[in-house]
Protein backbone atom coordinates (compact mmCIF):
# COMPACT_ATOMS: atom_id res chain seq x y z
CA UNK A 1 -4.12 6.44 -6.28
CA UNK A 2 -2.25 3.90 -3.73
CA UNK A 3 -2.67 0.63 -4.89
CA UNK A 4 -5.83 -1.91 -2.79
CA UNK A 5 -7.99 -4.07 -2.96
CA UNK A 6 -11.73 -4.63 -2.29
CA UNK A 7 -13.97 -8.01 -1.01
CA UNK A 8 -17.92 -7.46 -1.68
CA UNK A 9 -20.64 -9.85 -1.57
CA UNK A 10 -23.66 -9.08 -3.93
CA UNK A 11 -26.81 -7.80 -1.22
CA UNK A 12 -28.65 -11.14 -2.85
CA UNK A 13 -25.96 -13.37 -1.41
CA UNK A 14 -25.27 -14.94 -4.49
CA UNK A 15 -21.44 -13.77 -5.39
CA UNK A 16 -18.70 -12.99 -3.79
CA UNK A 17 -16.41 -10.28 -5.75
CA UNK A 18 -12.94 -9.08 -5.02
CA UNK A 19 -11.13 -6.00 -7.06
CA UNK A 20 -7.76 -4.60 -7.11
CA UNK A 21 -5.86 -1.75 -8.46
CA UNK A 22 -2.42 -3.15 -8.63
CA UNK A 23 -0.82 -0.59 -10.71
CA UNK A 24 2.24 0.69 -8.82
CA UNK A 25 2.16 -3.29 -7.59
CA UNK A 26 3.36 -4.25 -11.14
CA UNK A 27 5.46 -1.13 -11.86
CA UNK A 28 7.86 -2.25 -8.89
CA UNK A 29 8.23 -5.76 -10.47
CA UNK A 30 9.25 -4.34 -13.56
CA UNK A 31 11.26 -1.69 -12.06
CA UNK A 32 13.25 -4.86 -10.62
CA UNK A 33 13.53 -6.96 -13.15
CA UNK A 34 13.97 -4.66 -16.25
CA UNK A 35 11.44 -6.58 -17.87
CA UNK A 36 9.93 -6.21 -21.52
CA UNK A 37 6.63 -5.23 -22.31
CA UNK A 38 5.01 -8.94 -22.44
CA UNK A 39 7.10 -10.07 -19.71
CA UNK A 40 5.83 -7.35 -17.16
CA UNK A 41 2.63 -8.01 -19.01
CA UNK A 42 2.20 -11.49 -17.42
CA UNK A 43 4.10 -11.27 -14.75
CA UNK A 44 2.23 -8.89 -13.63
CA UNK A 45 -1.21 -10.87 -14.41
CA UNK A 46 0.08 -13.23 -11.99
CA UNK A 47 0.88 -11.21 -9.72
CA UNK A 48 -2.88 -9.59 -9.52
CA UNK A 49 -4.39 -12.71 -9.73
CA UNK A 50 -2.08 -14.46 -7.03
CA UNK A 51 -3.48 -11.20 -4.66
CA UNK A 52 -7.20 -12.33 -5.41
CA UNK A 53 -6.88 -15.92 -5.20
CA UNK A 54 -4.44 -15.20 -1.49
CA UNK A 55 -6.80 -12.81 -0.05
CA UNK A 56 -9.33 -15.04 -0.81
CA UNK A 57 -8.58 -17.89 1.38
CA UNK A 58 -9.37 -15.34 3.97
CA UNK A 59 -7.36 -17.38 6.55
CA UNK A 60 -4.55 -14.64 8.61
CA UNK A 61 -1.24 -15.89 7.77
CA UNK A 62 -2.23 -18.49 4.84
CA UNK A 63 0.26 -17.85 1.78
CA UNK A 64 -0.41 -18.67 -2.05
CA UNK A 65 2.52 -19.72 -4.20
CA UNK A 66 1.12 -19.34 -8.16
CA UNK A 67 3.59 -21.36 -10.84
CA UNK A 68 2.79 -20.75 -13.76
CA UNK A 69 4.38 -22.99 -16.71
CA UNK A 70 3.76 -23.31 -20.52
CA UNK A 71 7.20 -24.12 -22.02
CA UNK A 72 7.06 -21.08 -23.24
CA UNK A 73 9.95 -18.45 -23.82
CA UNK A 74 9.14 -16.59 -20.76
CA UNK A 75 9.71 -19.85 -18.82
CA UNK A 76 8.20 -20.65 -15.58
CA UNK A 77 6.27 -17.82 -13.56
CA UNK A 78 6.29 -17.36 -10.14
CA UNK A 79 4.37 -15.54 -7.86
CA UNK A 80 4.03 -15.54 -3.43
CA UNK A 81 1.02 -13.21 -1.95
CA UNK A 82 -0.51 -13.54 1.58
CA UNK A 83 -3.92 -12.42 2.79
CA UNK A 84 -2.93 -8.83 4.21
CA UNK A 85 -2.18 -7.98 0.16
CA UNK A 86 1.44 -8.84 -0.06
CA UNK A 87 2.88 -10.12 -3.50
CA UNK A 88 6.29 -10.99 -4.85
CA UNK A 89 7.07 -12.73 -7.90
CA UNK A 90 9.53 -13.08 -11.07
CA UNK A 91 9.96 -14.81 -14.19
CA UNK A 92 12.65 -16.60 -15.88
CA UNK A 93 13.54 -15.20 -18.96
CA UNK A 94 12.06 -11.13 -18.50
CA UNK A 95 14.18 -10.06 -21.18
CA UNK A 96 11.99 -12.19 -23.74
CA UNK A 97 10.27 -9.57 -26.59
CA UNK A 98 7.35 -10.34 -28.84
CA UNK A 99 5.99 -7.38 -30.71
CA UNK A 100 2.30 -6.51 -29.59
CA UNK A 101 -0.65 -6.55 -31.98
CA UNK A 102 -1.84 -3.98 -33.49
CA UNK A 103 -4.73 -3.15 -30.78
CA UNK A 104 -1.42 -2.77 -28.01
CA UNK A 105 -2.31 -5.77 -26.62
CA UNK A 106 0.49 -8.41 -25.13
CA UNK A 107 0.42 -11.90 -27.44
CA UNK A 108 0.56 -13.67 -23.61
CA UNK A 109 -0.60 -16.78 -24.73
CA UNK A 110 2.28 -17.13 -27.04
CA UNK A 111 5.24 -16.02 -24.79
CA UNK A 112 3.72 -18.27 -21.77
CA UNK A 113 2.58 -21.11 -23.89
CA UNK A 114 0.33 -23.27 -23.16
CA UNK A 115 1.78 -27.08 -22.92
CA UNK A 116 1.82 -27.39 -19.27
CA UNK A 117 0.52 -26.25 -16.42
CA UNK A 118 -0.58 -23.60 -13.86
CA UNK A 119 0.18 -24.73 -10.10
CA UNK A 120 -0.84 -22.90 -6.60
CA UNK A 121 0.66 -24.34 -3.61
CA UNK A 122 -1.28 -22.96 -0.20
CA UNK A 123 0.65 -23.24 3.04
CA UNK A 124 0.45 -22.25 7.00
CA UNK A 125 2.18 -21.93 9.74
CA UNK A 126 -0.31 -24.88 11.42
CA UNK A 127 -0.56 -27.11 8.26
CA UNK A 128 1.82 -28.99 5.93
CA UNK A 129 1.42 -27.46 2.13
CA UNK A 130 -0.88 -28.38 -0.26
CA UNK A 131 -0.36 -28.32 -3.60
CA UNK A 132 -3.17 -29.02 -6.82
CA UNK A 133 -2.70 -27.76 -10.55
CA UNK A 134 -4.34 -28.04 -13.75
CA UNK A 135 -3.58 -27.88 -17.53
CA UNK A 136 -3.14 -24.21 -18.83
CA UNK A 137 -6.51 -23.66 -20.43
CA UNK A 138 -4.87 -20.46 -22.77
CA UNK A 139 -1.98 -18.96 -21.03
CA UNK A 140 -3.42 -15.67 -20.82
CA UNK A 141 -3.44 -16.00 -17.18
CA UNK A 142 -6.78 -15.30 -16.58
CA UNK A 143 -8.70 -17.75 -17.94
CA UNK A 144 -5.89 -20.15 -16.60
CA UNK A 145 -6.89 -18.93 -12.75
CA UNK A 146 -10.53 -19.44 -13.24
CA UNK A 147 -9.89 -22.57 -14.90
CA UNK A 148 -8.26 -23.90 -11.65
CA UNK A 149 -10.65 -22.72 -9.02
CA UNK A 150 -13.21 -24.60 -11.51
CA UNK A 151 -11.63 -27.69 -11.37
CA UNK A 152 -9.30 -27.58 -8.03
CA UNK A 153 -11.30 -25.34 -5.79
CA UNK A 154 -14.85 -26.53 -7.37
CA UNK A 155 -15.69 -22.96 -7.31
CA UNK A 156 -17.30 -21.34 -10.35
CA UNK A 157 -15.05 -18.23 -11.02
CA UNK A 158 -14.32 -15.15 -13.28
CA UNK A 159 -11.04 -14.03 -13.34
CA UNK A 160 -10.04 -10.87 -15.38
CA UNK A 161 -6.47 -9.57 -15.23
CA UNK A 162 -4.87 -6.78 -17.04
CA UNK A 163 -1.78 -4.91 -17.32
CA UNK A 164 -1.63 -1.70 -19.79
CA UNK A 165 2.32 -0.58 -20.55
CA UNK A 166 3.14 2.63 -22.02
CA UNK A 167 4.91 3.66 -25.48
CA UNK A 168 7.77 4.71 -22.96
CA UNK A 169 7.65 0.95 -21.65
CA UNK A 170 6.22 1.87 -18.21
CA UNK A 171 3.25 0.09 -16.80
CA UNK A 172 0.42 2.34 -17.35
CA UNK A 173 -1.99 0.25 -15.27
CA UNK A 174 -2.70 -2.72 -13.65
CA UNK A 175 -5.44 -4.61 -11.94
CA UNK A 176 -8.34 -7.32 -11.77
CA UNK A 177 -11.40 -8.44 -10.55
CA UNK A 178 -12.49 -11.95 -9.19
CA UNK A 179 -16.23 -13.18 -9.56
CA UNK A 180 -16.95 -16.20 -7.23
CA UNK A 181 -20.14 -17.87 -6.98
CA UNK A 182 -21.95 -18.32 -3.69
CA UNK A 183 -24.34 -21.82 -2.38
CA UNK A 184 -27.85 -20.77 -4.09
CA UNK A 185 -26.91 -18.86 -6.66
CA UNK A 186 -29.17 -19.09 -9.68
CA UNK A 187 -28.37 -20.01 -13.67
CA UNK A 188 -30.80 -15.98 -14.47
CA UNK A 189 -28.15 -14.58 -11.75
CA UNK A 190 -24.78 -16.27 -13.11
CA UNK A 191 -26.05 -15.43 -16.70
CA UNK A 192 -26.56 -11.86 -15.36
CA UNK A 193 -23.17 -11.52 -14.35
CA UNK A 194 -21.56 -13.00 -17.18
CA UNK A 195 -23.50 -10.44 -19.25
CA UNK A 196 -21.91 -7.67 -17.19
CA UNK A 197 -18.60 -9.11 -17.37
CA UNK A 198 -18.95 -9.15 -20.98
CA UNK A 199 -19.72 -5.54 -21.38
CA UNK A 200 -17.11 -3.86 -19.62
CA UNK A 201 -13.98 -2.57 -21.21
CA UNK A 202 -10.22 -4.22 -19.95
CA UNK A 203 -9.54 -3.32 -16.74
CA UNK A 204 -6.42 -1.48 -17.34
CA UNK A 205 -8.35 0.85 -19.42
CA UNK A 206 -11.06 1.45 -16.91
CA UNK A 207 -8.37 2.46 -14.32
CA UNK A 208 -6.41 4.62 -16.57
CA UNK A 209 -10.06 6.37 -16.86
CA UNK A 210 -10.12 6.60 -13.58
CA UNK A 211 -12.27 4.30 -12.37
CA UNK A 212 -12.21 2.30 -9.03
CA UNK A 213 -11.54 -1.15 -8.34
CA UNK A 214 -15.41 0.02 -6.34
CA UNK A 215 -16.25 1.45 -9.29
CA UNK A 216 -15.32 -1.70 -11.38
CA UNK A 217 -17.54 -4.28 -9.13
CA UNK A 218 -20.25 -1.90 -9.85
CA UNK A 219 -19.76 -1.79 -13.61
CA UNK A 220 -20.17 -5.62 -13.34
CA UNK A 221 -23.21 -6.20 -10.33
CA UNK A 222 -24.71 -2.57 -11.08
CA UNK A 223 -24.99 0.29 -8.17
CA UNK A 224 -26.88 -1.16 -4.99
CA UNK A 225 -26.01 -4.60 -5.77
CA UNK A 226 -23.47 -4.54 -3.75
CA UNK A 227 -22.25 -4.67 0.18
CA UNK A 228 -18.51 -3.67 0.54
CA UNK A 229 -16.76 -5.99 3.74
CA UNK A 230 -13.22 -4.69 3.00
CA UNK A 231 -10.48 -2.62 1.49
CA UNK A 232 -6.63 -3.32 2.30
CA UNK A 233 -3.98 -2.26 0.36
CA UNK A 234 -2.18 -3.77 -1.96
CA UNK A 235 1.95 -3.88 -2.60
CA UNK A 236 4.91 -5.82 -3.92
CA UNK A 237 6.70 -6.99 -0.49
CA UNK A 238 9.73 -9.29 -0.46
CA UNK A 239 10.49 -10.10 3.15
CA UNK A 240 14.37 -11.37 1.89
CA UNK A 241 17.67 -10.17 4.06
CA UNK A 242 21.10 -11.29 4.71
CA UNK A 243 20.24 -13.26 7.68
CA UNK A 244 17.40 -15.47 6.12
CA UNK A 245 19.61 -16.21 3.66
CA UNK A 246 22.71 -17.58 5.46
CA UNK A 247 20.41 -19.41 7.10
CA UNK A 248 19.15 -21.27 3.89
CA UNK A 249 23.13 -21.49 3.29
CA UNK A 250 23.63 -23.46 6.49
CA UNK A 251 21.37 -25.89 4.47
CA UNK A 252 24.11 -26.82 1.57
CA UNK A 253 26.62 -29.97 2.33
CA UNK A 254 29.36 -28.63 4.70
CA UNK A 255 31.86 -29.47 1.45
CA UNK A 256 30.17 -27.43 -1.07
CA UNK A 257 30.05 -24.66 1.71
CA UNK A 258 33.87 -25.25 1.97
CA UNK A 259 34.84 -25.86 -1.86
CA UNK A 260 33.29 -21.95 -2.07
CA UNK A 261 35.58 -20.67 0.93
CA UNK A 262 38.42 -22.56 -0.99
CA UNK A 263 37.82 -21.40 -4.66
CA UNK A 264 36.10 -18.02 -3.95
CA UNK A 265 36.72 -17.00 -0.25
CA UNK A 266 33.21 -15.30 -0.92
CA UNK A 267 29.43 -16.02 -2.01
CA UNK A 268 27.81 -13.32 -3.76
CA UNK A 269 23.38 -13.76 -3.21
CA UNK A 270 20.98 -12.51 -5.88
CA UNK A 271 16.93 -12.76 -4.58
CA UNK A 272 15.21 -13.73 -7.53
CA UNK A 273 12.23 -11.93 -6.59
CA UNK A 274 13.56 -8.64 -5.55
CA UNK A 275 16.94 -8.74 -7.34
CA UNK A 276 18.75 -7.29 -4.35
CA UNK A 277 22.03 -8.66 -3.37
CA UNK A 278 23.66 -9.96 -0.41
CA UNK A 279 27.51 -10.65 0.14
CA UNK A 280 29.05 -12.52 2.14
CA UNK A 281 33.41 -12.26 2.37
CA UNK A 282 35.31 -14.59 4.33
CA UNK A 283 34.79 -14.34 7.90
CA UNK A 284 30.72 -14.37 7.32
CA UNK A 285 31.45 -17.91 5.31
CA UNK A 286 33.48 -18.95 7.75
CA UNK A 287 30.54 -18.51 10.61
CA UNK A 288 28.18 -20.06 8.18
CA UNK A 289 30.06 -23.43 7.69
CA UNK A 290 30.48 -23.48 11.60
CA UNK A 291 26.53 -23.28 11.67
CA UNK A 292 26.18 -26.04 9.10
CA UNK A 293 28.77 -28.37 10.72
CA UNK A 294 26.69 -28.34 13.85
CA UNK A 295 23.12 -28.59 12.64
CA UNK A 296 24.68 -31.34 10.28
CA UNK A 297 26.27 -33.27 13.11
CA UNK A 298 23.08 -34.13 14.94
């Protein structure tokens, strides 16, 4: 099953309800960025929940950037998605290892931490970014998201993440579901819903079963509760290359540009959300401080 997404409102107009299946998503990051088991585990929670909270702004060309920071050993989490389902992200320290409880389950809360805070930055192409955060309420990610659009976006959520990896270390599944609430909805509805929410199993171990991100929505709403408005798919995307990059070079003081020609007659590139590499020898340098020197000098 290619990964997606879907966006339903409940036929009462009440909630609005988004669901992914993010699996091969997540198994790309860690592919990447040879990650351990909790590492992948929550960067991979960001990841899904930075796809929800992008795609639903709803506005074409509007990007989310999710920070996520408990002074933790993991160190800071990052995550960039965009509203046609495009994520990228990494994580400082993926190596980090904490042995899972008995039940399989990731101790996320301890490798993020939770003494700090969880920060989404939206930006356009029309607008100047805006950025709000809030305390981590549990670093588990999920809570942390809902906590935010509580408090930032003053819109009661529910956000569930999950990632499930393998004995063999590979991600076994990965996905989530976001519950928003809609003007008019009632306390019977919302306590409906959190009922539902309650009930169903993790995520990951609904789509290892099988089970749709459709399929999850109507686990939570129940069948005919729901009117589907859209399904896009979902992938990890970094839009990174050579060029973009000595272009962010042409940024740096002309003199560091030319202490590096002097010391190393090359600069070697890593992306740190893709890991690939870009190298640039002598000549390309050369061309790059030329580019500085004149954008500097005006």
């Amino acid at each position: 099953m290619k990964d997606y997404l879907v966006k339903a409102t409940t036929t009462d107009g009440m909630f609005r309800a988004y669901a992914t299946n993010a699996t091969a998503t997540v198994a790309t990051a860690q592919k990447d960025h040879h990650t351990s088991p909790v590492a992948i585990t929550a960067l991979g929670r960001t990841l899904i929940g930075t796809i929800m909270l992008a795609i639903s702004v709803d506005k074409n060309g509007e990007a989310i950037t999710v920070k996520v920071d408990g002074e933790g050993p993991l160190g800071q989490i990052v995550a960039d998605g965009d509203s046609q389902g495009r994520v990228k992200g990494y994580l400082q320290h993926p190596q980090f290892s904490i042995p899972a409880t008995s039940q399989h389950q990731a101790r996320i809360g301890e490798a993020v931490g939770t003494n700090g805070f969880l920060e989404v930055t939206r930006a356009s192409e029309h607008d100047d970014p805006y950025t709000s955060s809030v305390p981590l309420a549990s670093g588990e990610i999920g809570d942390d998201l809902t906590y935010y659009l509580a408090q930032s976006e003053q819109i009661p959520s529910a956000v569930g993440v999950s990632v499930y990896v393998n004995d063999d270390l590979s991600v076994g599944a990965a996905g989530g579901y976001m519950v928003q609430t809609l003007p008019g909805a009632t306390d019977e509805a919302i306590n409906k819903v959190i009922d539902g929410i309650k009930q169903i199993p993790q995520i990951s171990q609904l789509l290892m079963d099988n089970q749709t991100p459709e399929d999850i929505l109507h686990l939570i709403f129940g069948k005919g509760n729901l009117h589907f408005l859209s399904k896009m798919p979902v992938e990890f995307y970094c839009n990174c290359s050579k060029e973009k990059f000595a272009r962010d070079l042409t940024g740096l003081s002309v003199a560091q540009l030319e202490t590096m020609m002097k010391e190393d007659h090359e600069i070697n590139v890593t992306c740190n959300f893709c890991q690939s590499k870009y190298h640039y020898n002598d000549d390309e340098l050369a061309a790059i401080i030329a580019t500085a020197k004149a954008r500097q000098s005006k």
